[in-house]
C-alpha atoms as a PDB file:
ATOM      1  CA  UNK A   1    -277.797-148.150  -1.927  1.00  0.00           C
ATOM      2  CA  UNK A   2    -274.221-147.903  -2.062  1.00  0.00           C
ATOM      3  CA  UNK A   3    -271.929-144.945  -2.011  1.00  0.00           C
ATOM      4  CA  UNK A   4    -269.965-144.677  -5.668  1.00  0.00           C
ATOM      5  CA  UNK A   5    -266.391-142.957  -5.643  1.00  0.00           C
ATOM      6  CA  UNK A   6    -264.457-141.997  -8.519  1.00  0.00           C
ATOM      7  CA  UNK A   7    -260.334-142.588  -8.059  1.00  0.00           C
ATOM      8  CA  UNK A   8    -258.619-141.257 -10.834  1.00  0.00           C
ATOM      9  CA  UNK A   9    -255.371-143.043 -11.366  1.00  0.00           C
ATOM     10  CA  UNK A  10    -256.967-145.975  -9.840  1.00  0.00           C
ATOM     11  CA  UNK A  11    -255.968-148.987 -11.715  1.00  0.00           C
ATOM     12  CA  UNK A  12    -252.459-149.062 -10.296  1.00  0.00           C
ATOM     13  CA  UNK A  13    -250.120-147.389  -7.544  1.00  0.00           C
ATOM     14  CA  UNK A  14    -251.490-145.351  -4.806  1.00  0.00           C
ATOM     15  CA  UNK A  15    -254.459-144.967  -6.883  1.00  0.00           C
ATOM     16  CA  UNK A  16    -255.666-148.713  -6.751  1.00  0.00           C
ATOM     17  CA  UNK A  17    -254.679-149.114  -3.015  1.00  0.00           C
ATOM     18  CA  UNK A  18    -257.230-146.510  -2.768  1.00  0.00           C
ATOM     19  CA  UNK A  19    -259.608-148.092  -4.855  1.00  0.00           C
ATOM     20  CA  UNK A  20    -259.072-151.486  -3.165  1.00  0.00           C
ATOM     21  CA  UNK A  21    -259.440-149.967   0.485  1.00  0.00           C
ATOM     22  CA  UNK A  22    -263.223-148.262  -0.587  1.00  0.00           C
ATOM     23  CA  UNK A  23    -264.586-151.290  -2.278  1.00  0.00           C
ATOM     24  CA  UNK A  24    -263.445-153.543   0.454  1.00  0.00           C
ATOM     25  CA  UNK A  25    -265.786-150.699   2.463  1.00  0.00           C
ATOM     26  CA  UNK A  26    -269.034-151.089   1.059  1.00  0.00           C
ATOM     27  CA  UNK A  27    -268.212-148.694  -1.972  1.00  0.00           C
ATOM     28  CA  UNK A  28    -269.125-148.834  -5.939  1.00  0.00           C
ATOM     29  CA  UNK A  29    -266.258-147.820  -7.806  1.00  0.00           C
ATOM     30  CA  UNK A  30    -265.730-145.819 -10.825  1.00  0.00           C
ATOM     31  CA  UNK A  31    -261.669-145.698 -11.429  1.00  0.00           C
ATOM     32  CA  UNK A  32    -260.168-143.785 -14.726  1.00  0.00           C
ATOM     33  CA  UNK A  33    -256.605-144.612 -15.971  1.00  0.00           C
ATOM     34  CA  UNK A  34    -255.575-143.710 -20.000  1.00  0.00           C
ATOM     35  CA  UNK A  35    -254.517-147.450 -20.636  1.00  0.00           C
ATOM     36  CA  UNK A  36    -257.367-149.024 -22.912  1.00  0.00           C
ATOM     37  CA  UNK A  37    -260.286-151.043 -21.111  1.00  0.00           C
ATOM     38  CA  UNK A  38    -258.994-154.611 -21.888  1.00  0.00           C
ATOM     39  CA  UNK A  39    -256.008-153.842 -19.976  1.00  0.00           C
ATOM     40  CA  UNK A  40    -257.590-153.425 -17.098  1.00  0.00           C
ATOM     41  CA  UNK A  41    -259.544-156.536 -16.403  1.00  0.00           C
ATOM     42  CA  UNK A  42    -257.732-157.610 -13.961  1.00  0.00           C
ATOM     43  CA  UNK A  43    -258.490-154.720 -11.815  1.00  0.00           C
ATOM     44  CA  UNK A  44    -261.907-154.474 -12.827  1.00  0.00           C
ATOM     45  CA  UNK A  45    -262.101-158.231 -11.331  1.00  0.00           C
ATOM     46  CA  UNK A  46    -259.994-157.433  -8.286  1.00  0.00           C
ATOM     47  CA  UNK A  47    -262.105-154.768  -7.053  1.00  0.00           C
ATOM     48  CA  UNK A  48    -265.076-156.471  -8.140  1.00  0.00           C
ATOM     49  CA  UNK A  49    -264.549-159.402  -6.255  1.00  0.00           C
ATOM     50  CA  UNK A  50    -264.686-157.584  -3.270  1.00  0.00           C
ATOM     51  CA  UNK A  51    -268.657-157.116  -3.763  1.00  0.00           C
ATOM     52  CA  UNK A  52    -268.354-153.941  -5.366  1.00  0.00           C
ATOM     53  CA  UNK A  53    -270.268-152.619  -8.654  1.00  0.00           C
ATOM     54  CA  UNK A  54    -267.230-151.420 -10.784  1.00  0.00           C
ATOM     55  CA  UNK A  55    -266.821-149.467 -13.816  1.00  0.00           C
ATOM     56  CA  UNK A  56    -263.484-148.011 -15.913  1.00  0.00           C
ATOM     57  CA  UNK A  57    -263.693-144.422 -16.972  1.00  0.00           C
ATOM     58  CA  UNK A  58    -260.806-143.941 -19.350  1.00  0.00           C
ATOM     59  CA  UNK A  59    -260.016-140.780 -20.215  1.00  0.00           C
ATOM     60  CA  UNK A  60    -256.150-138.307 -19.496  1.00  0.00           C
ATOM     61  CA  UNK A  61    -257.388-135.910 -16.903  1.00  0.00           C
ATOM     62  CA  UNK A  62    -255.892-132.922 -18.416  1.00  0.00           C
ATOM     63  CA  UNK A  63    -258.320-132.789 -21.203  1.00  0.00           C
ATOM     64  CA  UNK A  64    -261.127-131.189 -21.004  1.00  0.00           C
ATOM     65  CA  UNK A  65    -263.026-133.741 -23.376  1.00  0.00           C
ATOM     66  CA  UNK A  66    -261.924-136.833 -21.220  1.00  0.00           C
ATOM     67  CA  UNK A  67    -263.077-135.159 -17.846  1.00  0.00           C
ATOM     68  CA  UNK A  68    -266.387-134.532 -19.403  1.00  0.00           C
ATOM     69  CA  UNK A  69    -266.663-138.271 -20.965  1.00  0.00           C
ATOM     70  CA  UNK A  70    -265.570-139.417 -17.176  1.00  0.00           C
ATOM     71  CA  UNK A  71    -268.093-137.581 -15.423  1.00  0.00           C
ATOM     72  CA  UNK A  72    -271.281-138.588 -17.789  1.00  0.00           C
ATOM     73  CA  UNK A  73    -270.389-142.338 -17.800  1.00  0.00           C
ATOM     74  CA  UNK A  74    -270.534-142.555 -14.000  1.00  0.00           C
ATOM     75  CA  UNK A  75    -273.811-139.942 -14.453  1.00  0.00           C
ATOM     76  CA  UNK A  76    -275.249-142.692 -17.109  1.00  0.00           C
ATOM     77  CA  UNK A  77    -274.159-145.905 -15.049  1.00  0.00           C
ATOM     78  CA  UNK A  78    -274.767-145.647 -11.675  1.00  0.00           C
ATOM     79  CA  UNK A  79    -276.362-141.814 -11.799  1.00  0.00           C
ATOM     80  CA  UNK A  80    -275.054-140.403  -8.216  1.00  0.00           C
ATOM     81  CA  UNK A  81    -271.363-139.649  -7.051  1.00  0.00           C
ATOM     82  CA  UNK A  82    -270.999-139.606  -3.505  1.00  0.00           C
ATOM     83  CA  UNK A  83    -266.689-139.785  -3.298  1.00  0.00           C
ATOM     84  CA  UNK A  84    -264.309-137.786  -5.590  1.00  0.00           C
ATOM     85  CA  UNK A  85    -260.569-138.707  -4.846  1.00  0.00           C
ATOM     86  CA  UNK A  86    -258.342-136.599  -6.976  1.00  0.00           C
ATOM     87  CA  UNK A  87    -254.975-138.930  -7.307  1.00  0.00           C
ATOM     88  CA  UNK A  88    -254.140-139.449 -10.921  1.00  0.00           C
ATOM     89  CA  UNK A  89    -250.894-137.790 -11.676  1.00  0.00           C
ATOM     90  CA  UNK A  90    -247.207-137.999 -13.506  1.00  0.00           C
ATOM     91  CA  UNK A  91    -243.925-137.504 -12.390  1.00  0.00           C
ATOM     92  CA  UNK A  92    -241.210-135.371 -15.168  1.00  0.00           C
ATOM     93  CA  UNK A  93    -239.783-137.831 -17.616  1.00  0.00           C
ATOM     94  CA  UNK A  94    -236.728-137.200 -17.039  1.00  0.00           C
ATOM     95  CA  UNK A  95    -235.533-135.417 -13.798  1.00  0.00           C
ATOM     96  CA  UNK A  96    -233.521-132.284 -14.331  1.00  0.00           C
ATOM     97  CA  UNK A  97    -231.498-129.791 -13.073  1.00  0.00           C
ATOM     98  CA  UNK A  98    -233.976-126.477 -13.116  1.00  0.00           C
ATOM     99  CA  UNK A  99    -231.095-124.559 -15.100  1.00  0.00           C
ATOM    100  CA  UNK A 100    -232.099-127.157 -17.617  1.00  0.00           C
ATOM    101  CA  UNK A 101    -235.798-127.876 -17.418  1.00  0.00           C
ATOM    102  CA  UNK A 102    -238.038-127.768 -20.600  1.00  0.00           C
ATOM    103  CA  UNK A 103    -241.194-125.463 -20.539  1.00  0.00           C
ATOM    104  CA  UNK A 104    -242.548-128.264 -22.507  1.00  0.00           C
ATOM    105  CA  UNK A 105    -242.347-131.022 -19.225  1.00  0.00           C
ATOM    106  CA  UNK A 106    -243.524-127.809 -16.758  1.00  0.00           C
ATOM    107  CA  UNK A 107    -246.836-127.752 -19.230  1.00  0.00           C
ATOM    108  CA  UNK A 108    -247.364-131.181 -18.961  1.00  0.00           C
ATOM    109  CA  UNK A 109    -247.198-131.763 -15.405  1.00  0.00           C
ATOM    110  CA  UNK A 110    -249.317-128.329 -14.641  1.00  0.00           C
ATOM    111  CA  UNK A 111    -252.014-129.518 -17.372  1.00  0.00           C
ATOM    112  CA  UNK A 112    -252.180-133.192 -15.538  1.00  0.00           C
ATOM    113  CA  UNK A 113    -251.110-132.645 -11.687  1.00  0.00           C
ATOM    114  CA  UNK A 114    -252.895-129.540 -11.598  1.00  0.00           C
ATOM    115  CA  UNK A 115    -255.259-127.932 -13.903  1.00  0.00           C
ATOM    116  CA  UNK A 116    -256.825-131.492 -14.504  1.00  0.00           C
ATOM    117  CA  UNK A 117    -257.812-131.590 -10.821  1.00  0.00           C
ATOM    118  CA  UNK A 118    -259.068-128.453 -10.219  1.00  0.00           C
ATOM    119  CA  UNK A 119    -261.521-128.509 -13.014  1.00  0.00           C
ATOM    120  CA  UNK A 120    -262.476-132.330 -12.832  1.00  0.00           C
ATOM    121  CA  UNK A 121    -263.191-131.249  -9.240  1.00  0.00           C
ATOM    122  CA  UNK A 122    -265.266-128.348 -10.671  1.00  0.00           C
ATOM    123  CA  UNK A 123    -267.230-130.687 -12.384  1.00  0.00           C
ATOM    124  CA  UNK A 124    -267.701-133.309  -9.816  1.00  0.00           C
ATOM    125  CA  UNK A 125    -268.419-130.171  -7.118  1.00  0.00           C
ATOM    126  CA  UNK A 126    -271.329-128.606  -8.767  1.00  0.00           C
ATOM    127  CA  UNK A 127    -272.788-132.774  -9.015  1.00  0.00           C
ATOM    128  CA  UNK A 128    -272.133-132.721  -5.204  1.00  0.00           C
ATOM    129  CA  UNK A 129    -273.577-129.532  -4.445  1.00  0.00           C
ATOM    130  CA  UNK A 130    -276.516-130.919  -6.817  1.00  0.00           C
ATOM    131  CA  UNK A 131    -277.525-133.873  -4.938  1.00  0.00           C
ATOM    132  CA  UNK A 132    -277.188-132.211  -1.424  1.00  0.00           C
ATOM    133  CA  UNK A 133    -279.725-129.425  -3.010  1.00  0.00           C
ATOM    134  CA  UNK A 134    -281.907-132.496  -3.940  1.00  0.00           C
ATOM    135  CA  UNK A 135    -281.080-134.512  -0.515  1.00  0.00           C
ATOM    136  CA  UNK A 136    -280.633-132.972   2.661  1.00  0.00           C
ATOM    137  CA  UNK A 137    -279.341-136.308   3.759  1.00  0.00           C
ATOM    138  CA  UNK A 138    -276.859-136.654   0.993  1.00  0.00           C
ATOM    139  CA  UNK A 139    -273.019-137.467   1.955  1.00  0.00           C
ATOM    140  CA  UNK A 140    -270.005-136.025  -0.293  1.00  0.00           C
ATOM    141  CA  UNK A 141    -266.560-135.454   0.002  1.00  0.00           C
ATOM    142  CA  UNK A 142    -263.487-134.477  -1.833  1.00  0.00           C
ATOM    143  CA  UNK A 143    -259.998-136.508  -1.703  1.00  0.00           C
ATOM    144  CA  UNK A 144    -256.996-134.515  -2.667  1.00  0.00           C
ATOM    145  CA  UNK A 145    -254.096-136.029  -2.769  1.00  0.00           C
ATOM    146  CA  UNK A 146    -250.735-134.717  -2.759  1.00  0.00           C
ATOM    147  CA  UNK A 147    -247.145-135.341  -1.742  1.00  0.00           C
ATOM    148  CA  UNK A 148    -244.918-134.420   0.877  1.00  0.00           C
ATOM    149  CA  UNK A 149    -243.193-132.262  -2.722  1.00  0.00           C
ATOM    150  CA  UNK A 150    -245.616-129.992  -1.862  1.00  0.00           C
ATOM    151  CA  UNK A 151    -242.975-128.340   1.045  1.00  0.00           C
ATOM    152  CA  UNK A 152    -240.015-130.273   0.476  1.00  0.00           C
ATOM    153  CA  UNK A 153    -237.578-129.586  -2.075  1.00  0.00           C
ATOM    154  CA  UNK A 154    -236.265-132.112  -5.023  1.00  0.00           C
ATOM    155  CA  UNK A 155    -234.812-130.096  -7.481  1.00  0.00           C
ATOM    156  CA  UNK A 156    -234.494-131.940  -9.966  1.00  0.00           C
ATOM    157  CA  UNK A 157    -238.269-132.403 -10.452  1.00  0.00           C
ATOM    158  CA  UNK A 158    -239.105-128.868  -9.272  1.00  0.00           C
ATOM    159  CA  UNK A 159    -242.380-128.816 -11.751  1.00  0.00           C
ATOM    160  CA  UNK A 160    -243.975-132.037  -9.812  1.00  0.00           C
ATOM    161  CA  UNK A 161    -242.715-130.230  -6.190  1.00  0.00           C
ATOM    162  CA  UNK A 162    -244.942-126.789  -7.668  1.00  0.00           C
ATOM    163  CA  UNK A 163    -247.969-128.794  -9.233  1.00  0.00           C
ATOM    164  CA  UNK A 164    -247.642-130.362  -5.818  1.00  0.00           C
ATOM    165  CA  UNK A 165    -247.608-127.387  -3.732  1.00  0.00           C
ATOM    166  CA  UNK A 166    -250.582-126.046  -5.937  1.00  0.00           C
ATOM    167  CA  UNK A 167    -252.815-128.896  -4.752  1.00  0.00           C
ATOM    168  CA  UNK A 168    -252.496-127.974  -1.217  1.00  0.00           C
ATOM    169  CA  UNK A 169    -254.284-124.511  -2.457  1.00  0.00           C
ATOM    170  CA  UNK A 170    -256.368-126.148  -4.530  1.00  0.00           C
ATOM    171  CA  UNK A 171    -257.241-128.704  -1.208  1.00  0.00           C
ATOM    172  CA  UNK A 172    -258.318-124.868   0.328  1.00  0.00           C
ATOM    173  CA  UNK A 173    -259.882-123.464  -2.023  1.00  0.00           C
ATOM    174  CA  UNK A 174    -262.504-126.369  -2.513  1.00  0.00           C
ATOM    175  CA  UNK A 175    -263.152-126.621   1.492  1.00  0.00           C
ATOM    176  CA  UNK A 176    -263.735-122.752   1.585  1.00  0.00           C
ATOM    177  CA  UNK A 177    -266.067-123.438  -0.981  1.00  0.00           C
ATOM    178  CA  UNK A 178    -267.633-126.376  -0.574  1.00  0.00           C
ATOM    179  CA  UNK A 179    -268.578-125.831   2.797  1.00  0.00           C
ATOM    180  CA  UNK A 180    -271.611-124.374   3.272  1.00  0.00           C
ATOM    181  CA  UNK A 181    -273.084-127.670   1.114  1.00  0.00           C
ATOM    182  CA  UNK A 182    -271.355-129.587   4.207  1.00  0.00           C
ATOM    183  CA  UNK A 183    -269.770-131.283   1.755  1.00  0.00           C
ATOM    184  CA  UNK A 184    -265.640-131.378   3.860  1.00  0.00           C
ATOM    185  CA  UNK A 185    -262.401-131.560   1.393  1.00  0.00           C
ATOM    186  CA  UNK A 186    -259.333-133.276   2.478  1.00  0.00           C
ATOM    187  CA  UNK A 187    -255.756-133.636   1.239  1.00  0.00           C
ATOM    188  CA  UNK A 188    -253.654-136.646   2.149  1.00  0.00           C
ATOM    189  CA  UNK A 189    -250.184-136.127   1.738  1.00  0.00           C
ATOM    190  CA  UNK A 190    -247.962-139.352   0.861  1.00  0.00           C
ATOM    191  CA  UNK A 191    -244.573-139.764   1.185  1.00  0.00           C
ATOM    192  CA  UNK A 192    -242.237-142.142   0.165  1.00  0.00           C
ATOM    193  CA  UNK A 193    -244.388-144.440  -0.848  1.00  0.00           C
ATOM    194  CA  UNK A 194    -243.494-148.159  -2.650  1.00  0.00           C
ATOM    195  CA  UNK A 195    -245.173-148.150  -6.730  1.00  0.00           C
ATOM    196  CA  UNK A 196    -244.187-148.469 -10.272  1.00  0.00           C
ATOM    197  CA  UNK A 197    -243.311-144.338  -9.907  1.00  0.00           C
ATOM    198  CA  UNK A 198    -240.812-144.673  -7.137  1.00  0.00           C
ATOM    199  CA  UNK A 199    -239.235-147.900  -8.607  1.00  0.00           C
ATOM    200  CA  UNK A 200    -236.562-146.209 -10.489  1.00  0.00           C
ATOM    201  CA  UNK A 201    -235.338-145.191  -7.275  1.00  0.00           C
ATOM    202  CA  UNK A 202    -235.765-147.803  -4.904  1.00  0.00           C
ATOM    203  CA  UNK A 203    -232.051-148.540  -4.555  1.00  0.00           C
ATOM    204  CA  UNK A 204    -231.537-144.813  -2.909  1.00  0.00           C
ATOM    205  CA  UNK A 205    -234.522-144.436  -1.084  1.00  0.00           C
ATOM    206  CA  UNK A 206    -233.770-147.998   0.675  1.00  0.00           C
ATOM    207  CA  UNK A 207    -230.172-146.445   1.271  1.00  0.00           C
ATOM    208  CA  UNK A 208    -231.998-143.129   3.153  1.00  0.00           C
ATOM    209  CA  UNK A 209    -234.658-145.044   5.256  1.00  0.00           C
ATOM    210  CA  UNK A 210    -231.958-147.596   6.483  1.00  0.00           C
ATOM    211  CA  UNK A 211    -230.066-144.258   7.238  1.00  0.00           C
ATOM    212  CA  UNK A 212    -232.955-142.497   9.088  1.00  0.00           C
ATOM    213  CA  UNK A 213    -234.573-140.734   6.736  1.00  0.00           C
ATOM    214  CA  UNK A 214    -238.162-141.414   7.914  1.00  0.00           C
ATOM    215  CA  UNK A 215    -238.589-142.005  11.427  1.00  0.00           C
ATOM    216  CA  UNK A 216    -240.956-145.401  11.209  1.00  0.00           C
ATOM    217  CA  UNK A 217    -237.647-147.522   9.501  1.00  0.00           C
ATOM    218  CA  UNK A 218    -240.202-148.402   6.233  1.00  0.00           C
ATOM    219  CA  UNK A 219    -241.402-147.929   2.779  1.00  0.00           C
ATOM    220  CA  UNK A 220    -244.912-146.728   2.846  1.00  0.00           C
ATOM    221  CA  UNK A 221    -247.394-148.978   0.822  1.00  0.00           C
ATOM    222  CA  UNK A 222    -250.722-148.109  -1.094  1.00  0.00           C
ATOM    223  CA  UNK A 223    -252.432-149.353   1.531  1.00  0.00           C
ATOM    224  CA  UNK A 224    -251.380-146.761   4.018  1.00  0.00           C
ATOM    225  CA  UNK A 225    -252.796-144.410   1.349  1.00  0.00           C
ATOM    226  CA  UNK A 226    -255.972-146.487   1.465  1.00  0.00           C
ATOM    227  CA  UNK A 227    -256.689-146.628   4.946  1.00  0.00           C
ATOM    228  CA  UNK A 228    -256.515-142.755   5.250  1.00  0.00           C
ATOM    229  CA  UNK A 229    -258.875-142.313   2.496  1.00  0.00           C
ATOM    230  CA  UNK A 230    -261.351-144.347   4.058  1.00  0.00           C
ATOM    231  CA  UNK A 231    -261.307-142.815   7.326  1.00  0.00           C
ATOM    232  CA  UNK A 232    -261.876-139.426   5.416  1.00  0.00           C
ATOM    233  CA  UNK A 233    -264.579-140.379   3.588  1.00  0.00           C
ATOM    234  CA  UNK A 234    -266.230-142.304   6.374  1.00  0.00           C
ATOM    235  CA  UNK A 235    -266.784-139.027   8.207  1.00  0.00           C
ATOM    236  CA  UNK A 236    -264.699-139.700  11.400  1.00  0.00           C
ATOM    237  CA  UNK A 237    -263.129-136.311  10.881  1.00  0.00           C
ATOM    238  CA  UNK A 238    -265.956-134.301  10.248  1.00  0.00           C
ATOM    239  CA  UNK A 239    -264.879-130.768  11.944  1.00  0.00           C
ATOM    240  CA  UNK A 240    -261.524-130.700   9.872  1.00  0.00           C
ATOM    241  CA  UNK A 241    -262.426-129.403   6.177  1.00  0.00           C
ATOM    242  CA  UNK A 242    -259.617-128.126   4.726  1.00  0.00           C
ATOM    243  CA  UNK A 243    -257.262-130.429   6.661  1.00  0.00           C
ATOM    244  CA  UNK A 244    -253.634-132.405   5.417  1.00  0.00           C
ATOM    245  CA  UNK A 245    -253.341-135.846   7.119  1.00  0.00           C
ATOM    246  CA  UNK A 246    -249.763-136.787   6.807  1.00  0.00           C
ATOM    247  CA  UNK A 247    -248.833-140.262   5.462  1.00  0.00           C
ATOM    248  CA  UNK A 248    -245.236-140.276   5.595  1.00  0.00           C
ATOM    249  CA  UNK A 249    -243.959-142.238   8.437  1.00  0.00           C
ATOM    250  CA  UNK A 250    -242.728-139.240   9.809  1.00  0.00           C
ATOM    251  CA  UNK A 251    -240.510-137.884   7.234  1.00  0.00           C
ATOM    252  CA  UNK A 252    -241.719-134.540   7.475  1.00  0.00           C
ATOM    253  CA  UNK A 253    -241.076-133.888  11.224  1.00  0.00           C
ATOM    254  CA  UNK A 254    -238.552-131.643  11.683  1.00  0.00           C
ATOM    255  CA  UNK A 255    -235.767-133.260  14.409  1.00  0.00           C
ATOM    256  CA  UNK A 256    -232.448-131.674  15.973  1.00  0.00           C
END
């Protein structure tokens, strides 16, 4: 029987290289997006072709009524959840100066990036804990991921950089918690990373990686995302709850 994961914001982005990476691995998928079912297809047929049972879960993560709805269709279809991989998330809509940000764009981004994680995870956790109660045997594990933000400053989009940094906690809290289930939680931390998020700034960020700005001279790709994932969730790090693999091509390494 195969494993089933859920990636949230899995129909495009980091999200579906993600998705793409587990059901090339011998995983079901259930992937949630808020973009209606028929336009989706194609990436219900791109992961399916890959051998994998796949179902959408639509639903904004920040409500409490969508999580719910997300969680009992993957309960009703496939009725086991071995792989939760919190990446579903939104950048500011417009980037400003924090003299000038809006409460109203802080809300939104703590109510999706944040408080839509930690309770979906809630949910998903107590299914976890559920099955390894029922299973001795039973393998779980929780995905976080999050974004080099988390500890380096952009200004200008300080309320992604906190809902950021609060998913490194979060990442914590769950392992602490989820441990004695043996159940490990993991957050990968991207950085910059080529998708339809980062396109508005591709001409700059090309400009700063020609200039140094990571050390391997590249955009990273979804895939790089993926392959971390998997390697999590395969159990070849199975000492290291609570741990932040980097995926940033060295950006974050502090040089002289």
């Amino acid at each position: 029987m195969k494993p089933v994961a859920l990636v949230t914001g899995g129909s495009r982005g980091i999200g579906l290289g993600i998705a793409k990476k587990l059901s090339q691995n011998g995983y079901n998928i259930a992937f949630n997006g808020v973009r209606g079912e028929e336009k989706v297809q194609d990436v219900i047929e791109e992961l399916s072709s890959e051998g994998a049972e796949v179902i959408y879960c639509q639903g904004d993560i920040g409500l409490a009524k969508d999580r719910e709805a997300i969680v009992n269709k993957i309960r009703s279809h496939f009725g086991r959840l071995n792989v939760l991989v919190n990446n579903a998330g939104v950048a500011p809509k417009e980037r400003q100066d924090p003299l000038k940000a809006s409460e109203e764009s802080f809300e939104r981004l703590m109510r999706i990036n944040l408080q839509g994680p930690y309770f979906l995870t809630q949910a998903v956790a107590r299914w976890l804990a559920e099955q390894k109660k029922a299973d001795d045997s039973f393998k779980g594990s929780i995905i976080n991921i999050g974004s080099i933000s988390a500890t380096i400053v952009s200004p200008k989009r300080g309320e992604y950089c906190i809902s950021k940094a609060g998913i490194a906690m979060h990442n914590k809290i769950w392992a602490a918690r989820m441990a004695e289930y043996d159940i490990p939680v993991y957050e990968v931390r991207p950085g910059i990373i080529k998708t339809d998020m980062t396109s508005g700034v591709e001409e700059k960020y090309d400009k700063l990686i020609a200039e140094g700005l990571t050390i391997q001279p590249r955009w990273g790709y979804p895939e790089d995302v993926g392959k971390a994932v998997l390697s999590l969730v395969s159990g070849d790090f199975p000492y290291s709850t609570g741990e932040v693999m980097m995926v940033d091509g060295g950006l974050s390494l502090q040089r002289l």
